[in-house]
PDB file of N, CA and C in Angstrom:
ATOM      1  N   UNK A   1      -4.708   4.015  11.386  1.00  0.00           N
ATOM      2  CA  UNK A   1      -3.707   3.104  10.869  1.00  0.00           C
ATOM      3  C   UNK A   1      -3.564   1.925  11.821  1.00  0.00           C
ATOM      4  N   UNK A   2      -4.040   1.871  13.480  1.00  0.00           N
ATOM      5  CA  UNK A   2      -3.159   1.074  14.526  1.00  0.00           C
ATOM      6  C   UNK A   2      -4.848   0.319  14.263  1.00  0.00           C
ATOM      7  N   UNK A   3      -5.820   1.019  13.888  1.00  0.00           N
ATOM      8  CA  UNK A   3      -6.870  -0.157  13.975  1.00  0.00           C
ATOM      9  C   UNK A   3      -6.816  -0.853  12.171  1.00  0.00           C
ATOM     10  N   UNK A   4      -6.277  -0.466  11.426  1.00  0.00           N
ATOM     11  CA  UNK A   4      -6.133  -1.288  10.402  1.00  0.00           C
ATOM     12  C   UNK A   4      -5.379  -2.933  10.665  1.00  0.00           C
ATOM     13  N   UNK A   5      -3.797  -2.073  11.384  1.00  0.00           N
ATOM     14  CA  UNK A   5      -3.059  -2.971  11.787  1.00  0.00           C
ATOM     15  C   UNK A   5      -3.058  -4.292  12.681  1.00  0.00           C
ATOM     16  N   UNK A   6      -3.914  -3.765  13.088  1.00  0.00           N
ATOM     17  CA  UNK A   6      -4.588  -4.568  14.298  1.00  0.00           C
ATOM     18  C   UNK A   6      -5.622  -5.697  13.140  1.00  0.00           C
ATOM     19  N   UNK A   7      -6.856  -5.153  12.819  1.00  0.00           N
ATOM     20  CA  UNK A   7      -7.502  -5.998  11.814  1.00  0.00           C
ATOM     21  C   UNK A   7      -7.202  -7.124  11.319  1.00  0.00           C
ATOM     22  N   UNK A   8      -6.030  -6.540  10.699  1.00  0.00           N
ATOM     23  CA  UNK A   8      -4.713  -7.597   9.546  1.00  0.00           C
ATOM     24  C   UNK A   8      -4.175  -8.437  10.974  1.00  0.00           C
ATOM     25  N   UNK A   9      -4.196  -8.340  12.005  1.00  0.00           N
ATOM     26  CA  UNK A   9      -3.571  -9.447  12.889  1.00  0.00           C
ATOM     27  C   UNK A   9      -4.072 -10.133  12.909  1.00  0.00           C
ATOM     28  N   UNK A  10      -5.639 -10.193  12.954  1.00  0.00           N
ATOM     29  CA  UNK A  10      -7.218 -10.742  13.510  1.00  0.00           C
ATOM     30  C   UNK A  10      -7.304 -11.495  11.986  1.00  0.00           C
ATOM     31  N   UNK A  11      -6.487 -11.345  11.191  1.00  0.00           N
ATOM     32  CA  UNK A  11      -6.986 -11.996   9.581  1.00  0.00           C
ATOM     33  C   UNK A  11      -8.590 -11.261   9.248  1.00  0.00           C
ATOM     34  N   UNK A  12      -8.916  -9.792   9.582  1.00  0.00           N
ATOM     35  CA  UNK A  12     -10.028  -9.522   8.985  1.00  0.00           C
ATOM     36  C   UNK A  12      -9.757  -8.944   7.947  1.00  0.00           C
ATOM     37  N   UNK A  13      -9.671  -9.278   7.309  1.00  0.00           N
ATOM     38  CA  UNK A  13      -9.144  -8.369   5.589  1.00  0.00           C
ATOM     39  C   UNK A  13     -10.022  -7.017   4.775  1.00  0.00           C
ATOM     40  N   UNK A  14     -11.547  -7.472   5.533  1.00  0.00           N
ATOM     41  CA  UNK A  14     -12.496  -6.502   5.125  1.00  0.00           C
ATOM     42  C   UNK A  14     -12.476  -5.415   5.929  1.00  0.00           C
ATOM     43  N   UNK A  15     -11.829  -5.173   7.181  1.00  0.00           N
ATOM     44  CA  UNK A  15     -11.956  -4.249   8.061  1.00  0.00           C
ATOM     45  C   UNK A  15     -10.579  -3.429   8.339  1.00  0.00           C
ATOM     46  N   UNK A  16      -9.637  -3.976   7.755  1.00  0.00           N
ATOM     47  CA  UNK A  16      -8.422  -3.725   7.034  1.00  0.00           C
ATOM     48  C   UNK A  16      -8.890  -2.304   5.744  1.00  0.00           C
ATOM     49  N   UNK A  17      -9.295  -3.140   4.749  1.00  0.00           N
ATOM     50  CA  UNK A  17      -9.441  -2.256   3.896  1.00  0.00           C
ATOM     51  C   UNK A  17     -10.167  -0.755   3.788  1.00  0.00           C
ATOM     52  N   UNK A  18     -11.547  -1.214   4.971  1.00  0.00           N
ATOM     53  CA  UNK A  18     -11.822  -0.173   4.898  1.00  0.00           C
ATOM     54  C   UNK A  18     -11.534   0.670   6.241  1.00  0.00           C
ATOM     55  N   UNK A  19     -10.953   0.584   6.913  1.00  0.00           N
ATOM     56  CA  UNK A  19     -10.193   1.399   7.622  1.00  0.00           C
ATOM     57  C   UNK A  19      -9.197   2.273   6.943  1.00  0.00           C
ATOM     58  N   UNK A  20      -8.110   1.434   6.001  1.00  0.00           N
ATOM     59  CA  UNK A  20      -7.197   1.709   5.641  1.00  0.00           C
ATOM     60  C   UNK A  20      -8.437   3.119   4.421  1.00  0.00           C
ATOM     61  N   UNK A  21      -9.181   2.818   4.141  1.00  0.00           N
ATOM     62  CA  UNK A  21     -10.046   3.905   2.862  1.00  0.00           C
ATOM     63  C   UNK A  21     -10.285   5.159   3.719  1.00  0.00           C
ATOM     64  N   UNK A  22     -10.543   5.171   5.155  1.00  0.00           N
ATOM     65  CA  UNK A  22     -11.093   6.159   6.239  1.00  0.00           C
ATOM     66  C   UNK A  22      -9.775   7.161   6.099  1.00  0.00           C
ATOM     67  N   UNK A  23      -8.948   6.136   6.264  1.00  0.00           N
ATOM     68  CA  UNK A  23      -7.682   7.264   6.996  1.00  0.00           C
ATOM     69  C   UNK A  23      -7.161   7.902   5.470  1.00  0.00           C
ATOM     70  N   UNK A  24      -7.399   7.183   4.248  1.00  0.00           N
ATOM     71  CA  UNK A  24      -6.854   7.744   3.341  1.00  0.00           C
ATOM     72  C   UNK A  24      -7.492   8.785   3.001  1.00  0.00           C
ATOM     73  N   UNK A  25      -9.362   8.162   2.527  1.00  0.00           N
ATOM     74  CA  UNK A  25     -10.050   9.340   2.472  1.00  0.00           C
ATOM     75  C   UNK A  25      -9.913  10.864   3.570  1.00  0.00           C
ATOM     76  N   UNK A  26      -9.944  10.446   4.757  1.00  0.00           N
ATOM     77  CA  UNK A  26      -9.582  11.698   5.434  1.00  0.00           C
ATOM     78  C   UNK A  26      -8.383  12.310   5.299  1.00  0.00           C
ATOM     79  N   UNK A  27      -7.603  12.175   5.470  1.00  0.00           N
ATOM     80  CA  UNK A  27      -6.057  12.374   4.743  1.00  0.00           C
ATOM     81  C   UNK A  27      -6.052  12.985   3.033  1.00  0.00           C
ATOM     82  N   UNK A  28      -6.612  12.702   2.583  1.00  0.00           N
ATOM     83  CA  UNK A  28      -7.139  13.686   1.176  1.00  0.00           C
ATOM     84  C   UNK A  28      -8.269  15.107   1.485  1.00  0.00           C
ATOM     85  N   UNK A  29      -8.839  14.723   2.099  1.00  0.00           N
ATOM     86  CA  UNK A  29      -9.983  15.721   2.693  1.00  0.00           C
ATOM     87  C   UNK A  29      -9.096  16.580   3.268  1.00  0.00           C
ATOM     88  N   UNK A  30      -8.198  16.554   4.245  1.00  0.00           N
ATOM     89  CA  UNK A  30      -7.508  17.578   5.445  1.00  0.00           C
ATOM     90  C   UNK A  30      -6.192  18.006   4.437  1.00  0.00           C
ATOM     91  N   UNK A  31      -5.654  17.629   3.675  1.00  0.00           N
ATOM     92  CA  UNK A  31      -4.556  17.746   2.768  1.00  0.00           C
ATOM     93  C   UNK A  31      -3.118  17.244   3.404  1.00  0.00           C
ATOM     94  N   UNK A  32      -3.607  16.310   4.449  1.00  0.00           N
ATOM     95  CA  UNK A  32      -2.244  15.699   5.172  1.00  0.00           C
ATOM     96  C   UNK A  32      -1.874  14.179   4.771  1.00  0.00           C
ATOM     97  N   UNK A  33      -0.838  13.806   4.162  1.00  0.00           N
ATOM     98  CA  UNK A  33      -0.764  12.614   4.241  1.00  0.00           C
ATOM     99  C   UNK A  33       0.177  11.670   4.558  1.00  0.00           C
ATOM    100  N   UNK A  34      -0.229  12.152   5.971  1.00  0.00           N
ATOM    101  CA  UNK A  34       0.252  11.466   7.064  1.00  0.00           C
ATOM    102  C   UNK A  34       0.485   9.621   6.852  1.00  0.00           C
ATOM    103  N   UNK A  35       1.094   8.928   7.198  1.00  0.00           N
ATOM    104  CA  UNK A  35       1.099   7.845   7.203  1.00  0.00           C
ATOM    105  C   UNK A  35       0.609   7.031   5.491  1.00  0.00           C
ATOM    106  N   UNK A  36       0.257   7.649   4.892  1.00  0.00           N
ATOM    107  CA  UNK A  36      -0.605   6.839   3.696  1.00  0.00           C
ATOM    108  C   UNK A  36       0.131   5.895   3.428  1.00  0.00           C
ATOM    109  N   UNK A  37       1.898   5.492   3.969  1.00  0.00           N
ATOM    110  CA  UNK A  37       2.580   4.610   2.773  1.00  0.00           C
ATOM    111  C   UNK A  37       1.931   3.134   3.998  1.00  0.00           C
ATOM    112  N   UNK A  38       1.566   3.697   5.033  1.00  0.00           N
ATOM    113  CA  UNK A  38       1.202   2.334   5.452  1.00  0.00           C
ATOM    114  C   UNK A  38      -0.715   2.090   5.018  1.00  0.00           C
ATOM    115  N   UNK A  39      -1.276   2.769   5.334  1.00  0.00           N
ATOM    116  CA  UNK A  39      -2.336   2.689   4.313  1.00  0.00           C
ATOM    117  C   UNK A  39      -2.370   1.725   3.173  1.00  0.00           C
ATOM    118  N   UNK A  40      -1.545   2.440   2.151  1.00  0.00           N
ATOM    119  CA  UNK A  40      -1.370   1.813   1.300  1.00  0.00           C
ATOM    120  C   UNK A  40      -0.644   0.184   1.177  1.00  0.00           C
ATOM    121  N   UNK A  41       0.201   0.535   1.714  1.00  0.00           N
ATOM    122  CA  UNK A  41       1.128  -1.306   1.621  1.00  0.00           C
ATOM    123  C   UNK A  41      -0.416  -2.236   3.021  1.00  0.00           C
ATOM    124  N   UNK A  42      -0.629  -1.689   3.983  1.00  0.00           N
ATOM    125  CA  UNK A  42      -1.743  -2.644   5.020  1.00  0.00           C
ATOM    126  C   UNK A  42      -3.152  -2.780   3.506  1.00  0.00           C
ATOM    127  N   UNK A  43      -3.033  -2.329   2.994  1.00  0.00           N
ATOM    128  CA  UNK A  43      -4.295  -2.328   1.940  1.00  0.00           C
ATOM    129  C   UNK A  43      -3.963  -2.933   1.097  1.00  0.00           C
ATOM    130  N   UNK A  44      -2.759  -2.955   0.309  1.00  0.00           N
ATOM    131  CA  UNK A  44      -2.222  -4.229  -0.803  1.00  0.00           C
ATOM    132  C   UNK A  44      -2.449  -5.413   0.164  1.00  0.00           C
ATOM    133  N   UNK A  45      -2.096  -5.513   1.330  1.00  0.00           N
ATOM    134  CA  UNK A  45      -1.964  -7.092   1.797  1.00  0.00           C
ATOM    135  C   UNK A  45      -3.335  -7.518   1.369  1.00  0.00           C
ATOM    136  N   UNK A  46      -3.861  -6.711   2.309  1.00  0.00           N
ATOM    137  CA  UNK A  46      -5.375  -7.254   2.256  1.00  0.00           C
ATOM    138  C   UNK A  46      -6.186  -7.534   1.066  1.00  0.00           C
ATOM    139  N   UNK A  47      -5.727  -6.674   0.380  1.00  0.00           N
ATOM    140  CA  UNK A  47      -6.325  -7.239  -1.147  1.00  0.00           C
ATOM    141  C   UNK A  47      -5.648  -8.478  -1.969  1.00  0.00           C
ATOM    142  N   UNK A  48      -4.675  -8.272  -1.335  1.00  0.00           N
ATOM    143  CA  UNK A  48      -3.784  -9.518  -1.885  1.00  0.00           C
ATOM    144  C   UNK A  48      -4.455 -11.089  -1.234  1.00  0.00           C
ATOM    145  N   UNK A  49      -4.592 -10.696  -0.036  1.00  0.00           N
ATOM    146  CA  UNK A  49      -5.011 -12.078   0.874  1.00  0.00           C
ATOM    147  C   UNK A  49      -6.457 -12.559   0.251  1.00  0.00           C
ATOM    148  N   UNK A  50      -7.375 -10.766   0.062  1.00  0.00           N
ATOM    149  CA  UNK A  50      -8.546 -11.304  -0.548  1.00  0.00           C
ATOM    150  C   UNK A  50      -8.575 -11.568  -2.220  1.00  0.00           C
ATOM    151  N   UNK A  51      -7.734 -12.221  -3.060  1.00  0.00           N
ATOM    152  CA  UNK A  51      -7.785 -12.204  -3.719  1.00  0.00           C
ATOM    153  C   UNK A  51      -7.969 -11.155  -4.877  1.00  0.00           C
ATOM    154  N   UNK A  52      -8.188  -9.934  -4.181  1.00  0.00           N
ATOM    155  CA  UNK A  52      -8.770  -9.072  -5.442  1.00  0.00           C
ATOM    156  C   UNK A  52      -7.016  -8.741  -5.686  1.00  0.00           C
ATOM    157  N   UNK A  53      -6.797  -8.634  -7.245  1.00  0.00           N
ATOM    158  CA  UNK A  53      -5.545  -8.434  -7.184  1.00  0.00           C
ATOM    159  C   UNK A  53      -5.393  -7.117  -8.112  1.00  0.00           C
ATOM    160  N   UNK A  54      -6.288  -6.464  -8.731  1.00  0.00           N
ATOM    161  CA  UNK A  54      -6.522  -5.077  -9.418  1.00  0.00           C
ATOM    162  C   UNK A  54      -5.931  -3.931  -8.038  1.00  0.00           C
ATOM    163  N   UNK A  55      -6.743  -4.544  -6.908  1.00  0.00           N
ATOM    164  CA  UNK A  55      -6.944  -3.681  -5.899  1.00  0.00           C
ATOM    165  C   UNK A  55      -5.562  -3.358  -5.625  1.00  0.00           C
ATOM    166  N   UNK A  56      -5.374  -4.938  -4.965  1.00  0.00           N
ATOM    167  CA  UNK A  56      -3.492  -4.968  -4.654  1.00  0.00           C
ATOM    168  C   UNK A  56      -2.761  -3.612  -5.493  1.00  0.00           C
ATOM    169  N   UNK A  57      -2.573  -4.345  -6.602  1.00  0.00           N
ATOM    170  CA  UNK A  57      -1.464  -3.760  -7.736  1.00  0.00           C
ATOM    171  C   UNK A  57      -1.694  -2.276  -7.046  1.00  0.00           C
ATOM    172  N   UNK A  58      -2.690  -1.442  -7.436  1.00  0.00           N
ATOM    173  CA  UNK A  58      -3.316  -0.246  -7.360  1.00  0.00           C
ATOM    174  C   UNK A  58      -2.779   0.496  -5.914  1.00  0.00           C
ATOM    175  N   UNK A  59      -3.290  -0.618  -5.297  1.00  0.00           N
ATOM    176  CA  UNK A  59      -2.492  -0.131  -3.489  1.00  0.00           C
ATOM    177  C   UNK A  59      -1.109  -0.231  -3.938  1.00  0.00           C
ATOM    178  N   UNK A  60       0.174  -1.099  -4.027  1.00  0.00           N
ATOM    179  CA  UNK A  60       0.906  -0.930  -4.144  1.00  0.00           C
ATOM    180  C   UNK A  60       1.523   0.308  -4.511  1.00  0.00           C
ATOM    181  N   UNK A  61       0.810   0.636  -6.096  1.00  0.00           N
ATOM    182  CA  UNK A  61       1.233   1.440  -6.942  1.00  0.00           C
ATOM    183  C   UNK A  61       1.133   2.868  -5.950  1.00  0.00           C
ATOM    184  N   UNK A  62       0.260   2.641  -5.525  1.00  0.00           N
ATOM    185  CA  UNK A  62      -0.206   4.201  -4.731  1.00  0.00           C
ATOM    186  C   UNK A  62       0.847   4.421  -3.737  1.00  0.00           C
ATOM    187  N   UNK A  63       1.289   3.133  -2.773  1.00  0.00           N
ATOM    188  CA  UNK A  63       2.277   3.414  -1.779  1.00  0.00           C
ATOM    189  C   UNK A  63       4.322   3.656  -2.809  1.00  0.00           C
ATOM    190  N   UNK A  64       4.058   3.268  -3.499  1.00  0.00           N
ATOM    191  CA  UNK A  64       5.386   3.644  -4.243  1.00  0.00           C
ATOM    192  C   UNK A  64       5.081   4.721  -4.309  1.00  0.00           C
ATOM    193  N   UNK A  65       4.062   5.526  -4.887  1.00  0.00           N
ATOM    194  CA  UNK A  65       4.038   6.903  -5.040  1.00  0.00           C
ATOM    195  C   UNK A  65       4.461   7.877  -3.852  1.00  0.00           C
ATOM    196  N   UNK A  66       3.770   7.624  -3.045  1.00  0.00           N
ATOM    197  CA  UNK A  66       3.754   8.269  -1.598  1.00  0.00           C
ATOM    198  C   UNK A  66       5.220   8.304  -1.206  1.00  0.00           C
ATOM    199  N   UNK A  67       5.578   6.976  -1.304  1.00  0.00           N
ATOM    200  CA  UNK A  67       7.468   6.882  -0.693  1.00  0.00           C
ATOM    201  C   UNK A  67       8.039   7.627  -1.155  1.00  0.00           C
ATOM    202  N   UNK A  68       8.155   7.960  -2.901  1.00  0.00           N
ATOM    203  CA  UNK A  68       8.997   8.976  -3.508  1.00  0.00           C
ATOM    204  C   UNK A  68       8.674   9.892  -3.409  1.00  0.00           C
ATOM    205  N   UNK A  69       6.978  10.305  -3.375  1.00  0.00           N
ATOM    206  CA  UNK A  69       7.341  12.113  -2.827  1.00  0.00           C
ATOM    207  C   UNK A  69       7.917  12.539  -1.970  1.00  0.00           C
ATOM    208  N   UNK A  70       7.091  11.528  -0.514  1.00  0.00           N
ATOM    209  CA  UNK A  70       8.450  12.194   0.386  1.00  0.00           C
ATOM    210  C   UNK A  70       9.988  12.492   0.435  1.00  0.00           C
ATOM    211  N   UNK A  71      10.518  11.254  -0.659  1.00  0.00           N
ATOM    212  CA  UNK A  71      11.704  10.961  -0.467  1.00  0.00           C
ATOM    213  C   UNK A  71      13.047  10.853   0.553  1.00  0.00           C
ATOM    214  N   UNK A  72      12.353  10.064   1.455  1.00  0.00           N
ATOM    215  CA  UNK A  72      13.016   9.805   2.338  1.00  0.00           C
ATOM    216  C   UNK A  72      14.012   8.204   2.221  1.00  0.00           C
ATOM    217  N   UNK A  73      15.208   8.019   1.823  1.00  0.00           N
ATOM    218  CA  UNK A  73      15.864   6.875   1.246  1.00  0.00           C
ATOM    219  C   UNK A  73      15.093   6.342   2.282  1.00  0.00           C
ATOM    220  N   UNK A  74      15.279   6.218   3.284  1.00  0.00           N
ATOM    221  CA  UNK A  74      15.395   5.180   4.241  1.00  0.00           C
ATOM    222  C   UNK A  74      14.165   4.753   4.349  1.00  0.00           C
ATOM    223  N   UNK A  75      13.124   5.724   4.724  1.00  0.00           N
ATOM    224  CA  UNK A  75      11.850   4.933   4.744  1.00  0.00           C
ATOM    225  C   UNK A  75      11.902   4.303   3.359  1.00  0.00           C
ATOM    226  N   UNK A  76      11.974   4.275   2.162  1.00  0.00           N
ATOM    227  CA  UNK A  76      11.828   3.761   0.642  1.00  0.00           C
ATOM    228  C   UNK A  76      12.782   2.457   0.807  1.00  0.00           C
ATOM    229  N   UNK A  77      13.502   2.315   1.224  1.00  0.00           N
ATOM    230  CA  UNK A  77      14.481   1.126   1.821  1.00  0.00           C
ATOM    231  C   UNK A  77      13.549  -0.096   2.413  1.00  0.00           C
ATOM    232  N   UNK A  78      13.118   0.785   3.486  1.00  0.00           N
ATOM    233  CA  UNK A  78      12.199   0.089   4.516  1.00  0.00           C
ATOM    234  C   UNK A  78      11.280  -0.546   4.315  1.00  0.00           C
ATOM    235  N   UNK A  79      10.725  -0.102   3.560  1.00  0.00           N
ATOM    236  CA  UNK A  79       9.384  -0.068   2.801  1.00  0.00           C
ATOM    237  C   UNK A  79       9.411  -1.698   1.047  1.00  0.00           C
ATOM    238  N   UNK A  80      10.381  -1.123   0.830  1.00  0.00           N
ATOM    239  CA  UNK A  80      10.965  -1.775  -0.221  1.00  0.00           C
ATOM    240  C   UNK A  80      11.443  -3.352   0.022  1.00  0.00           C
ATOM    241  N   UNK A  81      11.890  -3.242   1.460  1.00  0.00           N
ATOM    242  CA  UNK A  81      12.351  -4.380   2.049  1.00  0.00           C
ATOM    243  C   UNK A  81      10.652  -5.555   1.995  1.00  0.00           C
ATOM    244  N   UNK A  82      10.162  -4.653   2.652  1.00  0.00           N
ATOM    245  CA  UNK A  82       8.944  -5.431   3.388  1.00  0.00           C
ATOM    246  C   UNK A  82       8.277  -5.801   2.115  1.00  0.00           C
ATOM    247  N   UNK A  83       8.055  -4.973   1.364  1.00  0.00           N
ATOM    248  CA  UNK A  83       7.115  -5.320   0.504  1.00  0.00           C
ATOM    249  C   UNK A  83       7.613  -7.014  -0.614  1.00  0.00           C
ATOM    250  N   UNK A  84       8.972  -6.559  -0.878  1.00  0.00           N
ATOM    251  CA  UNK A  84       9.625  -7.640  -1.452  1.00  0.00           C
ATOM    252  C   UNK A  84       9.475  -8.934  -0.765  1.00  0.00           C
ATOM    253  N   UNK A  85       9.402  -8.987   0.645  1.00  0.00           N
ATOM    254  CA  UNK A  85       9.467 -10.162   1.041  1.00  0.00           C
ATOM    255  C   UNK A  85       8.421 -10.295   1.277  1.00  0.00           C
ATOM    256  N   UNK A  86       7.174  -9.430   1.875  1.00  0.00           N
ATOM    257  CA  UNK A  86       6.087 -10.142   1.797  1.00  0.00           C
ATOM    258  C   UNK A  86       5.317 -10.087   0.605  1.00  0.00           C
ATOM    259  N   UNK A  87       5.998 -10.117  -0.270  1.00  0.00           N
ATOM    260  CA  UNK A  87       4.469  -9.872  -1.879  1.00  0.00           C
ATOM    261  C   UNK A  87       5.742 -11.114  -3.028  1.00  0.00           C
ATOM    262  N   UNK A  88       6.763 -11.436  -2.525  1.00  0.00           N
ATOM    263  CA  UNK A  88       7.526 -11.805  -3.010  1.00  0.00           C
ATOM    264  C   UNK A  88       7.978 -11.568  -4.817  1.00  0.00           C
ATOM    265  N   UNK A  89       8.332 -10.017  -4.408  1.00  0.00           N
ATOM    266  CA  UNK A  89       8.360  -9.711  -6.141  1.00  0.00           C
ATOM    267  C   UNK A  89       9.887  -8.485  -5.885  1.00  0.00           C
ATOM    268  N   UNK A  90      10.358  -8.328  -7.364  1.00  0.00           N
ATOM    269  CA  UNK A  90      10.939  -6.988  -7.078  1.00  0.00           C
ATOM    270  C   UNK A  90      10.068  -5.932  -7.042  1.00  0.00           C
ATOM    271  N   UNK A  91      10.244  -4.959  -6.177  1.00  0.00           N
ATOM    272  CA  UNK A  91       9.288  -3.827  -6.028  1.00  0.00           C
ATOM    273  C   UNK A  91       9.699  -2.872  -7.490  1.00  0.00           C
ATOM    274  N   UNK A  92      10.361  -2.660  -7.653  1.00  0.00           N
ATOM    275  CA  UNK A  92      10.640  -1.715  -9.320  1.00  0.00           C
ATOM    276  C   UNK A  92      10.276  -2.484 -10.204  1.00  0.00           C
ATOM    277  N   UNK A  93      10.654  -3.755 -10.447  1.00  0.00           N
ATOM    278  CA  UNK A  93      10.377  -4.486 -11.758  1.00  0.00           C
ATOM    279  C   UNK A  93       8.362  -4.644 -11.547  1.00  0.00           C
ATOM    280  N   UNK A  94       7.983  -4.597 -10.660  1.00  0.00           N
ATOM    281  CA  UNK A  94       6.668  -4.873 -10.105  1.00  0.00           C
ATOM    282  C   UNK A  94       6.065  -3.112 -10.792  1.00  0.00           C
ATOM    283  N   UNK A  95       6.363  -2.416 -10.240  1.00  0.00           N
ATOM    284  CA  UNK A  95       6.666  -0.498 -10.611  1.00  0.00           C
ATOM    285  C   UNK A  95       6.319  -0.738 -12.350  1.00  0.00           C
ATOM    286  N   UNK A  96       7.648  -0.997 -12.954  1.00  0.00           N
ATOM    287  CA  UNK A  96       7.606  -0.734 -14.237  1.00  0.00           C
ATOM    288  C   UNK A  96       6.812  -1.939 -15.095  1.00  0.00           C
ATOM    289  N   UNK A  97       6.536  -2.910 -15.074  1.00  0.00           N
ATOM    290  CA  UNK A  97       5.266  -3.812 -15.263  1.00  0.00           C
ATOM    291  C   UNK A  97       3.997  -3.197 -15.181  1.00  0.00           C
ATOM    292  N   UNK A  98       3.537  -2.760 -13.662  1.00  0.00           N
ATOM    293  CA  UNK A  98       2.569  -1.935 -13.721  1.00  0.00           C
ATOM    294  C   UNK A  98       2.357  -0.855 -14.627  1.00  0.00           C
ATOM    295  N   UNK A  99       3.215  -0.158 -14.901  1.00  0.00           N
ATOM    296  CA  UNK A  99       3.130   1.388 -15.870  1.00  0.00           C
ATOM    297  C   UNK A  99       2.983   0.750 -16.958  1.00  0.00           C
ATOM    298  N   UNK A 100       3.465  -0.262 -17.019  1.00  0.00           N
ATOM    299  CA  UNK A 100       3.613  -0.581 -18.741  1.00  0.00           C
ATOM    300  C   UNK A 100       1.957  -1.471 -18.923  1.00  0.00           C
ATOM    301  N   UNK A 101       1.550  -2.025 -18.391  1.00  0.00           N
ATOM    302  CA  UNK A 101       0.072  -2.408 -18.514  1.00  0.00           C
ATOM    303  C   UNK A 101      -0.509  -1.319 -18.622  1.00  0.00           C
ATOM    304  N   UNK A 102      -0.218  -0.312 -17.829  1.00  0.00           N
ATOM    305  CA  UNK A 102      -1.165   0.544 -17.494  1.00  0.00           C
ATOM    306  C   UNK A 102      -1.371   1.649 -19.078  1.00  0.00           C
ATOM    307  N   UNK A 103      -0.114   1.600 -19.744  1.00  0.00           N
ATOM    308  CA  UNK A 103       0.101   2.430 -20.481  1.00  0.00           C
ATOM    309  C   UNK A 103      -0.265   1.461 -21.960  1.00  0.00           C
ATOM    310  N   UNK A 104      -0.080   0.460 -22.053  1.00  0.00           N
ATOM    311  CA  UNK A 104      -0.637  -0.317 -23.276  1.00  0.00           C
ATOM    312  C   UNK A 104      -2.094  -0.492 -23.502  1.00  0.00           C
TER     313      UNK A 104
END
């Protein structure tokens, strides 16, 4: 995750992503998933920055998921904060948009 983070400082967006795929893929492999909500939101940026925006949405969607299983308010707060201001959207109205494409 700290070499994803790092990446995204450096503006490498490609080394971002697939870092952020290592730790996820392994993290599915071991059945721990540890950290994924940053995974996921460091992986929307980057797809966001690189234009791919399927990817984005998809990352997003994946890190909303992750927040509510755990269900921890506060991290979902936290999380919710950041994303809003840096993706500049509501994160739910963004949520239920997505489902609803997804489902039409």
């Amino acid at each position: 995750m700290r070499l994803a983070e790092a990446f995204g400082m450096e503006n490498d967006m490609d080394n971002v992503v697939k870092f952020c795929k290592i730790g996820i893929d392994n993290g599915i492999f071991r059945k721990q998933y540890y950290l994924f909500e940053y995974y996921y939101y460091f992986k929307a940026l980057a797809h966001f920055k690189l234009e791919e925006y399927r990817e984005y949405e998809d990352a997003l969607f994946r890190c909303y998921n992750v927040l509510h299983m755990e269900g921890i308010q506060e991290k979902i707060d936290h999380f919710t904060e950041l994303i809003e201001k840096d993706f500049n959207i509501n994160y739910h109205m963004f949520i239920m948009k997505y489902l609803k494409k997804e489902i039409m």
